[in-house]
C-alpha atoms as a PDB file:
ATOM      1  CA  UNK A   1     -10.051  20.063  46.334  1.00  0.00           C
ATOM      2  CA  UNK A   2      -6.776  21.231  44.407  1.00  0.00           C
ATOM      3  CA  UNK A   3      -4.916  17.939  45.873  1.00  0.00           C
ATOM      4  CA  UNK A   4      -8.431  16.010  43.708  1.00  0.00           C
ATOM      5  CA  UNK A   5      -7.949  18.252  40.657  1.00  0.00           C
ATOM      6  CA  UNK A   6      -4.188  17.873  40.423  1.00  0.00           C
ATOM      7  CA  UNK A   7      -4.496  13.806  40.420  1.00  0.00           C
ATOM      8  CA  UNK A   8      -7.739  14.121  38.730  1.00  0.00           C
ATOM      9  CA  UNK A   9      -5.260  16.183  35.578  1.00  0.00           C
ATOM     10  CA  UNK A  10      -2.634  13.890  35.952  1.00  0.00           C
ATOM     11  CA  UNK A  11      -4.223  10.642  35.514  1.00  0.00           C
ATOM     12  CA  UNK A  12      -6.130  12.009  32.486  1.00  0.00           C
ATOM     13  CA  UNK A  13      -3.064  12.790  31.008  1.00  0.00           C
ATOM     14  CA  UNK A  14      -0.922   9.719  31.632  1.00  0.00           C
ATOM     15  CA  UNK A  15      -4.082   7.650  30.378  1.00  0.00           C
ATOM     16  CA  UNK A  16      -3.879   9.972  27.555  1.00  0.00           C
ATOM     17  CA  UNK A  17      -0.748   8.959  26.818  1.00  0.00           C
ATOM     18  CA  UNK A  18      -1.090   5.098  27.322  1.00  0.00           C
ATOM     19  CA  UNK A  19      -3.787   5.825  24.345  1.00  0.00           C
ATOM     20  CA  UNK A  20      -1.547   7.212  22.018  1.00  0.00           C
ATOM     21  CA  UNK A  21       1.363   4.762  22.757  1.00  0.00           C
ATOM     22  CA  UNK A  22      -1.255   1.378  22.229  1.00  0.00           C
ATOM     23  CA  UNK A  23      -2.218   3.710  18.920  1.00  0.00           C
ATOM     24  CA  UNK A  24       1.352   3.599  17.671  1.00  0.00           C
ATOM     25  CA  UNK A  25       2.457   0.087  18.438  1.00  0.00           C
ATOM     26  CA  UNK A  26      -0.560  -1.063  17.120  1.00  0.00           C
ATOM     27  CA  UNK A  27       0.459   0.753  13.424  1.00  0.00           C
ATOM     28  CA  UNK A  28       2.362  -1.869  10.889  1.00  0.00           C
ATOM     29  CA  UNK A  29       5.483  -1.197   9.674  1.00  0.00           C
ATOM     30  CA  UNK A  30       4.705  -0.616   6.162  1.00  0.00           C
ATOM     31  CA  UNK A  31       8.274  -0.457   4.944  1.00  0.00           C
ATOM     32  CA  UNK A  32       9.690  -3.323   6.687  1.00  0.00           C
ATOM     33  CA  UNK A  33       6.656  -5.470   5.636  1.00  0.00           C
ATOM     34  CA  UNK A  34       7.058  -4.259   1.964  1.00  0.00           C
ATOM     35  CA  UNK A  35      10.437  -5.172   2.044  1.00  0.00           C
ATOM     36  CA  UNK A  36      10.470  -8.341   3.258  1.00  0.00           C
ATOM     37  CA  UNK A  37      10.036 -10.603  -0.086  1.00  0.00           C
ATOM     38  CA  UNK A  38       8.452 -10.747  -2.987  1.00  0.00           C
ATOM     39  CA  UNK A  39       4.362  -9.781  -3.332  1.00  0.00           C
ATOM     40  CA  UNK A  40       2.436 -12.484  -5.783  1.00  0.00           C
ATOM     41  CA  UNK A  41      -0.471 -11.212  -7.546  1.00  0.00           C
ATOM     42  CA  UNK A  42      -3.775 -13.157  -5.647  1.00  0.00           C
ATOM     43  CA  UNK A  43      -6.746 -10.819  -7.444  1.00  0.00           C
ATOM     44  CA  UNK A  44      -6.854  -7.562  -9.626  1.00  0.00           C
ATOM     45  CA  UNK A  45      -9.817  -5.663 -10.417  1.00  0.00           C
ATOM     46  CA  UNK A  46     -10.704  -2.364 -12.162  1.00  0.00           C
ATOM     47  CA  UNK A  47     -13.961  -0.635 -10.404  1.00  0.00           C
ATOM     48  CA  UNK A  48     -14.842  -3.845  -9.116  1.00  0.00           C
ATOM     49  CA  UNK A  49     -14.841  -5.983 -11.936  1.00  0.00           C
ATOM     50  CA  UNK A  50     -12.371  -9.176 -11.814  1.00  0.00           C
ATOM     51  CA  UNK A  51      -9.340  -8.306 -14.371  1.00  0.00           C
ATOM     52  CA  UNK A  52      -6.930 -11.190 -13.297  1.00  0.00           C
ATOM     53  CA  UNK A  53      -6.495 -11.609 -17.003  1.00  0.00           C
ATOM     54  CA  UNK A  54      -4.482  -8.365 -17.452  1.00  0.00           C
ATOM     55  CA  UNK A  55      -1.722  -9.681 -14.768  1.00  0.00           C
ATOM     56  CA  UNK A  56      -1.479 -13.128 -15.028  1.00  0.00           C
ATOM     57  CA  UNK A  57       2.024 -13.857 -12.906  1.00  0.00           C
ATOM     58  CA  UNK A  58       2.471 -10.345 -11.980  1.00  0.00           C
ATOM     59  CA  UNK A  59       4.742  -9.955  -8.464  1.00  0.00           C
ATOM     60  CA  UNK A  60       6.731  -6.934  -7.225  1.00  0.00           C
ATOM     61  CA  UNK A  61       9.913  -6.648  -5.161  1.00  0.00           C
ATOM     62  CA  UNK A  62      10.381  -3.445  -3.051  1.00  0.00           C
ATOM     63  CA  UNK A  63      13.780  -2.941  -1.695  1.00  0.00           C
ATOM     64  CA  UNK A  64      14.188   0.012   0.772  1.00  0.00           C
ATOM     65  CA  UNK A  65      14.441   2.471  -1.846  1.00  0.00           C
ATOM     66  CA  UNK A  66      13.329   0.848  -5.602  1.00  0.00           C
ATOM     67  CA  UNK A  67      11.263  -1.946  -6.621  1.00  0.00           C
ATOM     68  CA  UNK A  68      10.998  -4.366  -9.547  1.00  0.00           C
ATOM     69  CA  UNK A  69       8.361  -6.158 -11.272  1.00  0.00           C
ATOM     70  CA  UNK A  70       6.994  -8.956 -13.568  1.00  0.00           C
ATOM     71  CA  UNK A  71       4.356  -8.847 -15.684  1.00  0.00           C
ATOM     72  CA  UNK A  72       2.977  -5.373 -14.668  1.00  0.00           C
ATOM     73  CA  UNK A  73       2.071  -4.634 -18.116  1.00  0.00           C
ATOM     74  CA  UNK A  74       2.314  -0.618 -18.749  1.00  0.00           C
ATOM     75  CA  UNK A  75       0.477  -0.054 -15.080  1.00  0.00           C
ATOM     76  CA  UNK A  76       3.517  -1.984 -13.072  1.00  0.00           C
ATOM     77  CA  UNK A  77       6.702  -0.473 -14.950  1.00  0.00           C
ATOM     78  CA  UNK A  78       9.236  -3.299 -14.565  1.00  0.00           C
ATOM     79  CA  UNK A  79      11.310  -0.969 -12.427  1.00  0.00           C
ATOM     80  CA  UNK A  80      11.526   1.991 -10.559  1.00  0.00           C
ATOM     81  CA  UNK A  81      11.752   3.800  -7.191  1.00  0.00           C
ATOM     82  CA  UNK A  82       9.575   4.504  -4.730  1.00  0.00           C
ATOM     83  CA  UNK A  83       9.131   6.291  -1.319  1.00  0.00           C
ATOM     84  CA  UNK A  84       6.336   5.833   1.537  1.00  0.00           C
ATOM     85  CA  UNK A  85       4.038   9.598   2.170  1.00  0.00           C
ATOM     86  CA  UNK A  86       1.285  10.211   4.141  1.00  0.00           C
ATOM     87  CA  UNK A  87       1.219  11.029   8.279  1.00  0.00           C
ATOM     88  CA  UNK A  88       0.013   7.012   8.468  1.00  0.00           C
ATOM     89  CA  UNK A  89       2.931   6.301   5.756  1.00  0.00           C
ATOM     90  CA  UNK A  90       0.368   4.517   3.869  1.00  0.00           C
ATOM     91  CA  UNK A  91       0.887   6.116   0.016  1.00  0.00           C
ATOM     92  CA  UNK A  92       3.514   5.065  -2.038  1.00  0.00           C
ATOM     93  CA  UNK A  93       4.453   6.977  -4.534  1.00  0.00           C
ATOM     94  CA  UNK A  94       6.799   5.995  -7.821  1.00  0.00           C
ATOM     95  CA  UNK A  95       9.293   7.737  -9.572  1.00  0.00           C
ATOM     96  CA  UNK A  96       7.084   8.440 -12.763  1.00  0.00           C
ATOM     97  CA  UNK A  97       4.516   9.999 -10.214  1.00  0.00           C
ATOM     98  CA  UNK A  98       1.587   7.767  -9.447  1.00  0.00           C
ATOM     99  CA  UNK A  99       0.276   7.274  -5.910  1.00  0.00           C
ATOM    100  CA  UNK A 100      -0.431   4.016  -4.828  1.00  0.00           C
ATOM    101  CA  UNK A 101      -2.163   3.485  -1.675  1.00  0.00           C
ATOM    102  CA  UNK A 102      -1.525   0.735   0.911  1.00  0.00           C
ATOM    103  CA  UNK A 103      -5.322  -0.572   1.364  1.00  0.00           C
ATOM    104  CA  UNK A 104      -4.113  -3.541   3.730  1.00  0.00           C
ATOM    105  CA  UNK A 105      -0.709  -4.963   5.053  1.00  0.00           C
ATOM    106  CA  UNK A 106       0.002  -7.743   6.721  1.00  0.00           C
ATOM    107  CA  UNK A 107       2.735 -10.382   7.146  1.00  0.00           C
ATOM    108  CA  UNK A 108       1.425 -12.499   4.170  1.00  0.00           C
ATOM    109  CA  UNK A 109      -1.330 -10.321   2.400  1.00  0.00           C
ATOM    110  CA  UNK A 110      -1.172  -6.938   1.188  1.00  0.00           C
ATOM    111  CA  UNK A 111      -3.859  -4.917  -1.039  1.00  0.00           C
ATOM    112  CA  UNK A 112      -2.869  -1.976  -3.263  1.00  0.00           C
ATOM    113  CA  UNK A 113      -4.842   0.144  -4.931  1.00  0.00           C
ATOM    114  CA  UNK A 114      -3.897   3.148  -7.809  1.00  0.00           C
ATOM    115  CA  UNK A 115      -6.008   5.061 -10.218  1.00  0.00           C
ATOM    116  CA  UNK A 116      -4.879   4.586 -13.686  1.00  0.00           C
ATOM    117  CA  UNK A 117      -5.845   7.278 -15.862  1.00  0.00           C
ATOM    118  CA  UNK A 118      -4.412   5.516 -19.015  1.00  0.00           C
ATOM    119  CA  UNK A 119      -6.242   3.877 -21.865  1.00  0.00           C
ATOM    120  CA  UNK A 120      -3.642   1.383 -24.435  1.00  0.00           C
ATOM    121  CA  UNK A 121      -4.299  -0.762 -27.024  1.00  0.00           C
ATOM    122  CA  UNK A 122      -1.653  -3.251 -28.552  1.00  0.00           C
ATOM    123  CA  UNK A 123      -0.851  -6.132 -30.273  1.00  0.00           C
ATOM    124  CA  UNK A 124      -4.935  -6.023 -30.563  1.00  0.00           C
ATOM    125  CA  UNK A 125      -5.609  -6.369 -26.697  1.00  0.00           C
ATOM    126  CA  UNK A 126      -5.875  -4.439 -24.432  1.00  0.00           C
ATOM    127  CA  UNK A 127      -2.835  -4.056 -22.416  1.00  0.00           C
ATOM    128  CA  UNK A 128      -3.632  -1.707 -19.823  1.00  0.00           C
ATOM    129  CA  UNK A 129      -7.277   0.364 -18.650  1.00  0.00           C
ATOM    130  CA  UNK A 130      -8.699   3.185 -17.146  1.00  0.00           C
ATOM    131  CA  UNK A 131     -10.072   2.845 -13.797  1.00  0.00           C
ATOM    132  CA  UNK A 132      -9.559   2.310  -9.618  1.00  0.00           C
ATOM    133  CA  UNK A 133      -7.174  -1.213  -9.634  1.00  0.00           C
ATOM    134  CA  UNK A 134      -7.010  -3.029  -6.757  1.00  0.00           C
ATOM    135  CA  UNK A 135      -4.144  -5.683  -6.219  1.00  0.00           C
ATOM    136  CA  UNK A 136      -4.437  -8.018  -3.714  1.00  0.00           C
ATOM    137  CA  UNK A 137      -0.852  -9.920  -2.762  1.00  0.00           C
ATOM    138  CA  UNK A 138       0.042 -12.772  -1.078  1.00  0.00           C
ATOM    139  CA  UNK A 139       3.529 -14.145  -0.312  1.00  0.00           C
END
């Protein structure tokens, strides 16, 4: 009966294991695929209503450490640095503090999404609004 128990223990624990290692590769590589060339903007929208006005041509570049981008208006500063939080390393965060979370990654199509807590007017438009954004990328 201890024999029984002892294999019974042991094969719970290396299936256990299997588990967490198909768990693990199974994760993206959020930094490499950041990385790996520039993001185009696909669709923007602020608490679900279609604002692809607002970023006409915007794309970001992340190297390891910083990032730059084009047409961001005042939510996309057209630089800055960044790092990757989170136990799933899914949250960026930037250098002037927002938090930026990494909705969906893949090889050519990634989704971002911030709160912007930021209301500006200019040059008679509006140039950047309050709300949830998402950004969907492609490559």
């Amino acid at each position: 009966m201890k024999k029984l128990l002892s294999c019974w223990m042991i094969a719970m624990v290396l299936l256990q294991a299997s588990c967490n290692n198909e768990k693990t590769a199974a994760a993206p590589d959020v930094k490499a695929l950041l990385t790996g060339s520039t993001w185009k903007i696909k669709t923007v929208t602020v608490d679900g209503m279609n604002k692809n006005d607002l970023f006409t041509n915007l794309s970001v570049t992340f190297t390891a450490t910083e990032f730059t981008a084009l047409n961001g208006g005042l939510v996309w500063p057209a630089s800055g640095t960044w790092t990757l939080s989170g136990a799933d390393q899914r949250t960026i965060i930037r250098n002037d503090g927002t938090q930026i979370t990494v909705a969906a990654i893949s090889e050519t199509e990634l989704t971002l999404q911030l709160m912007w807590s930021k209301t500006t007017l200019g040059s008679g438009r509006v140039e950047s609004i309050q709300g949830n954004h998402t950004f969907t990328f492609g490559k």
